[in-house]
C-alpha atoms as a PDB file:
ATOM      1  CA  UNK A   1      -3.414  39.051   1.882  1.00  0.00           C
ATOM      2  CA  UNK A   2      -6.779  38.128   1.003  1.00  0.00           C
ATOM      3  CA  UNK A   3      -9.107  39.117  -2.280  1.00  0.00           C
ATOM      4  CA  UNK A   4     -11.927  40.010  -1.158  1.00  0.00           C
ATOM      5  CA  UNK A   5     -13.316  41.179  -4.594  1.00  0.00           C
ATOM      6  CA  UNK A   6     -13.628  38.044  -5.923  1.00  0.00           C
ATOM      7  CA  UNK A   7     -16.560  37.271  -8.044  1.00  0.00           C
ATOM      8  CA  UNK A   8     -18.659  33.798  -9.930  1.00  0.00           C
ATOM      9  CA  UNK A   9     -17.405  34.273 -13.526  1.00  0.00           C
ATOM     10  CA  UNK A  10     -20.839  33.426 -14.147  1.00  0.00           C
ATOM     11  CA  UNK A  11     -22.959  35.863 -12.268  1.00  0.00           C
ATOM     12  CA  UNK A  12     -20.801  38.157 -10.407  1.00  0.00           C
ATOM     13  CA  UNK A  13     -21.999  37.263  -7.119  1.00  0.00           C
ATOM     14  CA  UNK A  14     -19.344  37.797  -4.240  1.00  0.00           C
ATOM     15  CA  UNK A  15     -17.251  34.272  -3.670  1.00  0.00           C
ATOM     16  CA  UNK A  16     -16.505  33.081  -0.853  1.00  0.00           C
ATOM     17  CA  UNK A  17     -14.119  30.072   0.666  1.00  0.00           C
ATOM     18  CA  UNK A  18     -11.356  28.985  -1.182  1.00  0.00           C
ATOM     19  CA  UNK A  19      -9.362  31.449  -2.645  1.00  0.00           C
ATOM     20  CA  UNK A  20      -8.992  29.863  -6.556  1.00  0.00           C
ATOM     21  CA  UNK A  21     -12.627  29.443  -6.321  1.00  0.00           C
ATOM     22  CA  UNK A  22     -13.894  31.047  -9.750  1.00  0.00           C
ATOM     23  CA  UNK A  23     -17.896  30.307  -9.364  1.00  0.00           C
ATOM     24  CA  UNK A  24     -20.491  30.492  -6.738  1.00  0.00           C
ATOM     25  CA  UNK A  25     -22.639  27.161  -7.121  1.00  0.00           C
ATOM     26  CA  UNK A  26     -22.387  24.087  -9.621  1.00  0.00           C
ATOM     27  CA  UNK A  27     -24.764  25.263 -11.439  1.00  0.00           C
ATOM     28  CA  UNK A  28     -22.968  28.777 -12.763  1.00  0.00           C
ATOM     29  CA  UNK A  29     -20.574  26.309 -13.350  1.00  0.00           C
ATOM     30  CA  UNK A  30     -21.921  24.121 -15.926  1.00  0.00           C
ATOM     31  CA  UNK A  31     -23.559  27.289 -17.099  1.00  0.00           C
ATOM     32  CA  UNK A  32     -20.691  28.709 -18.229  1.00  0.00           C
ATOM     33  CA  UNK A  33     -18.936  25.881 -19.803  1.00  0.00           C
ATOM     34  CA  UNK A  34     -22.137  25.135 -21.890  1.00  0.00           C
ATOM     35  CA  UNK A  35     -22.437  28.512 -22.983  1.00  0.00           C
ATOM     36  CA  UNK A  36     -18.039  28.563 -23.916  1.00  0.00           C
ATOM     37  CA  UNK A  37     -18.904  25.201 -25.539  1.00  0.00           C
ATOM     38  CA  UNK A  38     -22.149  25.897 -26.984  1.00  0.00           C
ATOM     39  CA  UNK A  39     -20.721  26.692 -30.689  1.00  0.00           C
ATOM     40  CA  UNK A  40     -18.870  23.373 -31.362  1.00  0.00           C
ATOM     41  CA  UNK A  41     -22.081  21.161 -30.111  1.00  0.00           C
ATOM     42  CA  UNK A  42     -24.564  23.101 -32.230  1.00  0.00           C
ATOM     43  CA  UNK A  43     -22.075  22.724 -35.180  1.00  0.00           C
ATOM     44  CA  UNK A  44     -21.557  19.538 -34.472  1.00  0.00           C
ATOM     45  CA  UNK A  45     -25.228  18.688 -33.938  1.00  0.00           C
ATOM     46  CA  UNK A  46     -25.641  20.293 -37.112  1.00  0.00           C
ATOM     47  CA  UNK A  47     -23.289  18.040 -38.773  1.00  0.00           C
ATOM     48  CA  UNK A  48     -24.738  14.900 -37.296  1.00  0.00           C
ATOM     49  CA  UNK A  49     -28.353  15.858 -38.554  1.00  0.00           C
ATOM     50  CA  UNK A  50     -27.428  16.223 -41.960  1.00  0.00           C
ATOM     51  CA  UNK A  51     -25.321  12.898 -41.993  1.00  0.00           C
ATOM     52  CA  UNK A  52     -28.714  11.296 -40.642  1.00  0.00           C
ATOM     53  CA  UNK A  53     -30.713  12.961 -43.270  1.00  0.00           C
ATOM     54  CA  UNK A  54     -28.273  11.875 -45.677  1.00  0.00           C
ATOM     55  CA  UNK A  55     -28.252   8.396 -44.509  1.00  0.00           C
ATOM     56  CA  UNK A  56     -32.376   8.230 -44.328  1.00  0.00           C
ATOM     57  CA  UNK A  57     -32.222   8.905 -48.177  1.00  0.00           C
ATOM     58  CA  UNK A  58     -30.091   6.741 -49.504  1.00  0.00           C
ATOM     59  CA  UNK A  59     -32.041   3.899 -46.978  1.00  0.00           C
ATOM     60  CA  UNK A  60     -35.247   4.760 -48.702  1.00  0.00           C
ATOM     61  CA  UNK A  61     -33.728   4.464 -52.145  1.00  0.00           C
ATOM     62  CA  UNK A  62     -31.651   1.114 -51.836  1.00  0.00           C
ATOM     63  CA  UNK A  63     -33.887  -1.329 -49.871  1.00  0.00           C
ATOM     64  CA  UNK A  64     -31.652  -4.130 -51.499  1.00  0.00           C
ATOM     65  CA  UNK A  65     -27.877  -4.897 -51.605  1.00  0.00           C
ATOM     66  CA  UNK A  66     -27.382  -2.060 -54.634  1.00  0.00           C
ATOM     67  CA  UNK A  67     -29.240   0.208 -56.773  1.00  0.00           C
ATOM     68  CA  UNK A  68     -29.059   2.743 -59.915  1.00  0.00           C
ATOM     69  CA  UNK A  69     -30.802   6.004 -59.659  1.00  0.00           C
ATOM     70  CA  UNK A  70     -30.534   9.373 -61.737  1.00  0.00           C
ATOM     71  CA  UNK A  71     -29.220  12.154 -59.897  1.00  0.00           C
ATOM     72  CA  UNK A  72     -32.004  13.903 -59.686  1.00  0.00           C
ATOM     73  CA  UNK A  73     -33.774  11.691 -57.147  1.00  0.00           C
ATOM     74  CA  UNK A  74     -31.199  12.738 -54.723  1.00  0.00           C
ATOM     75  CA  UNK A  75     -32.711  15.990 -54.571  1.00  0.00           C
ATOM     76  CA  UNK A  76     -32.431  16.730 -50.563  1.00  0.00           C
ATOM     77  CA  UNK A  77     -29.161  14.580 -50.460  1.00  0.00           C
ATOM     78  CA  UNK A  78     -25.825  17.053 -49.376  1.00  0.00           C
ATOM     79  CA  UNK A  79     -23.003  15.617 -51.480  1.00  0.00           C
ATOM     80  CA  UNK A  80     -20.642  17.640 -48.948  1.00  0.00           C
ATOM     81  CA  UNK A  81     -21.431  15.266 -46.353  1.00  0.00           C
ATOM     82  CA  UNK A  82     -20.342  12.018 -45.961  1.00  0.00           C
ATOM     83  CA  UNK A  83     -18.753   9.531 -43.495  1.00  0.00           C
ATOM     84  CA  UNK A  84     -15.820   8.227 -44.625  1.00  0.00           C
ATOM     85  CA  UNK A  85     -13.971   7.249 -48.609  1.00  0.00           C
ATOM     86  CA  UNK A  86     -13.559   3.889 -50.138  1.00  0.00           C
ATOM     87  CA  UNK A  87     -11.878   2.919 -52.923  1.00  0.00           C
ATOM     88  CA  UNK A  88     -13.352  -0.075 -55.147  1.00  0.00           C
ATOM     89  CA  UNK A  89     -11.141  -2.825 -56.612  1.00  0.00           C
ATOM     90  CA  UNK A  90     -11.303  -1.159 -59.963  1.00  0.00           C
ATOM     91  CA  UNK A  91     -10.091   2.002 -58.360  1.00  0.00           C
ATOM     92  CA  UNK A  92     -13.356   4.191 -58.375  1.00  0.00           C
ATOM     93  CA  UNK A  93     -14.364   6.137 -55.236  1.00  0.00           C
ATOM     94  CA  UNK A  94     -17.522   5.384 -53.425  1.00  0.00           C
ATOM     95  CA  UNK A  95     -18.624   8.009 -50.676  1.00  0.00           C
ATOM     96  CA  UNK A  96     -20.579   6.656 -47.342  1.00  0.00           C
ATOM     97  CA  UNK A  97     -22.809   7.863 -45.299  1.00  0.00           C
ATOM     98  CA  UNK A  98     -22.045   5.024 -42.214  1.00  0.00           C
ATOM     99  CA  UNK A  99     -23.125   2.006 -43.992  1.00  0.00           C
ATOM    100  CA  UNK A 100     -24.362   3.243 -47.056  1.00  0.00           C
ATOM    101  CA  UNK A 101     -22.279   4.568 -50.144  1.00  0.00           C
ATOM    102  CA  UNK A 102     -22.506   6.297 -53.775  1.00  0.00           C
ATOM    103  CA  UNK A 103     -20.539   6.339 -56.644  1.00  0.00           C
ATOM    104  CA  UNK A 104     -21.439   8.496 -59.554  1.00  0.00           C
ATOM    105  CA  UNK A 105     -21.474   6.262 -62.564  1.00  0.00           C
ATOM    106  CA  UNK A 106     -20.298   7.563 -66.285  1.00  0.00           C
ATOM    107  CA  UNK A 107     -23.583   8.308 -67.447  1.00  0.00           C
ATOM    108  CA  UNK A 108     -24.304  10.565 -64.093  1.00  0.00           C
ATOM    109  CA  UNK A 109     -26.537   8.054 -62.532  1.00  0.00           C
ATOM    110  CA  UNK A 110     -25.693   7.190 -59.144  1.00  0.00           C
ATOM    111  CA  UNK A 111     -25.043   3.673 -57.968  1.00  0.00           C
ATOM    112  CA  UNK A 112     -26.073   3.361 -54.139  1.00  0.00           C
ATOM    113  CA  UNK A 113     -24.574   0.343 -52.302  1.00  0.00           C
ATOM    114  CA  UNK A 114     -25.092  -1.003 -48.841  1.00  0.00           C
ATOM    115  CA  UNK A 115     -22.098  -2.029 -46.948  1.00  0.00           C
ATOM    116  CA  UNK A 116     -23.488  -5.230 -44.605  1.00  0.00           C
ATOM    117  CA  UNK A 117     -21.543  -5.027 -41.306  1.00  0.00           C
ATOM    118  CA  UNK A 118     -19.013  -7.486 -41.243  1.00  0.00           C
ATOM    119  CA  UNK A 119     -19.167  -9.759 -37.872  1.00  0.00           C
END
C-alpha cells in the first residue's frame, strides 16, 4: 500500500518516486542539514576566530624567538583559548596558540615563545 501523504521535510511539498524519499530537490536537502548543523559550525567558527585573534597577538608581540611582556599588554588576548599544553624541561606549563606559546612568569609577566616548525 502506498503513502501518498508523503512530504520534503524541508518544505512540505508533496514527494513523489521512491517511497523512502524524505525531500523534494537537492537543494531542500542541503537546506536542511545546514540548518540541523548550523549550531556546531557557528560555534566552531566562533572558536576558530578567537584562536586566530589570539594567535595575531602574540605574533605582533614576539617578532623574535622569545619575549617578556607585562600582562597587561595582552589586553584583547582570551586566556581560555588555546591550542594545545606543553610542559618545559623544568616542569612549567606553556599554553599555545598553534605555534606560539605563554607561560606566566613569577613576577606575572608573561614570557611569549615561538615554537619553529620542526622539518
Amino acid at each position: 500500500m502506498k503513502n501518498e501523504n508523503r512530504t520534503c521535510q524541508e518544505c512540505g511539498r508533496r514527494l513523489t518516486g521512491r517511497s523512502d524519499k524524505k525531500f523534494c530537490t537537492d537543494m531542500c536537502r542541503n537546506t536542511h542539514n545546514n540548518r540541523i548543523s548550523a549550531f556546531r559550525n557557528n560555534t566552531m567558527r566562533a572558536i576558530n576566530h578567537t584562536l586566530r585573534k589570539n594567535r595575531h597577538i602574540l605574533a605582533q608581540l614576539c617578532p623574535a624567538e622569545k619575549i617578556r611582556v607585562t600582562r597587561n599588554s595582552l589586553t584583547d588576548f582570551n586566556f581560555s583559548y588555546f591550542t594545545h599544553v606543553r610542559q618545559t624541561p623544568r616542569g612549567n606549563t606553556c599554553f599555545f596558540v598553534y605555534d606560539l606559546g605563554y607561560r606566566e612568569l613569577a613576577n606575572g609577566n608573561i614570557l611569549i615563545i615561538r615554537d619553529w616548525p620542526r622539518l
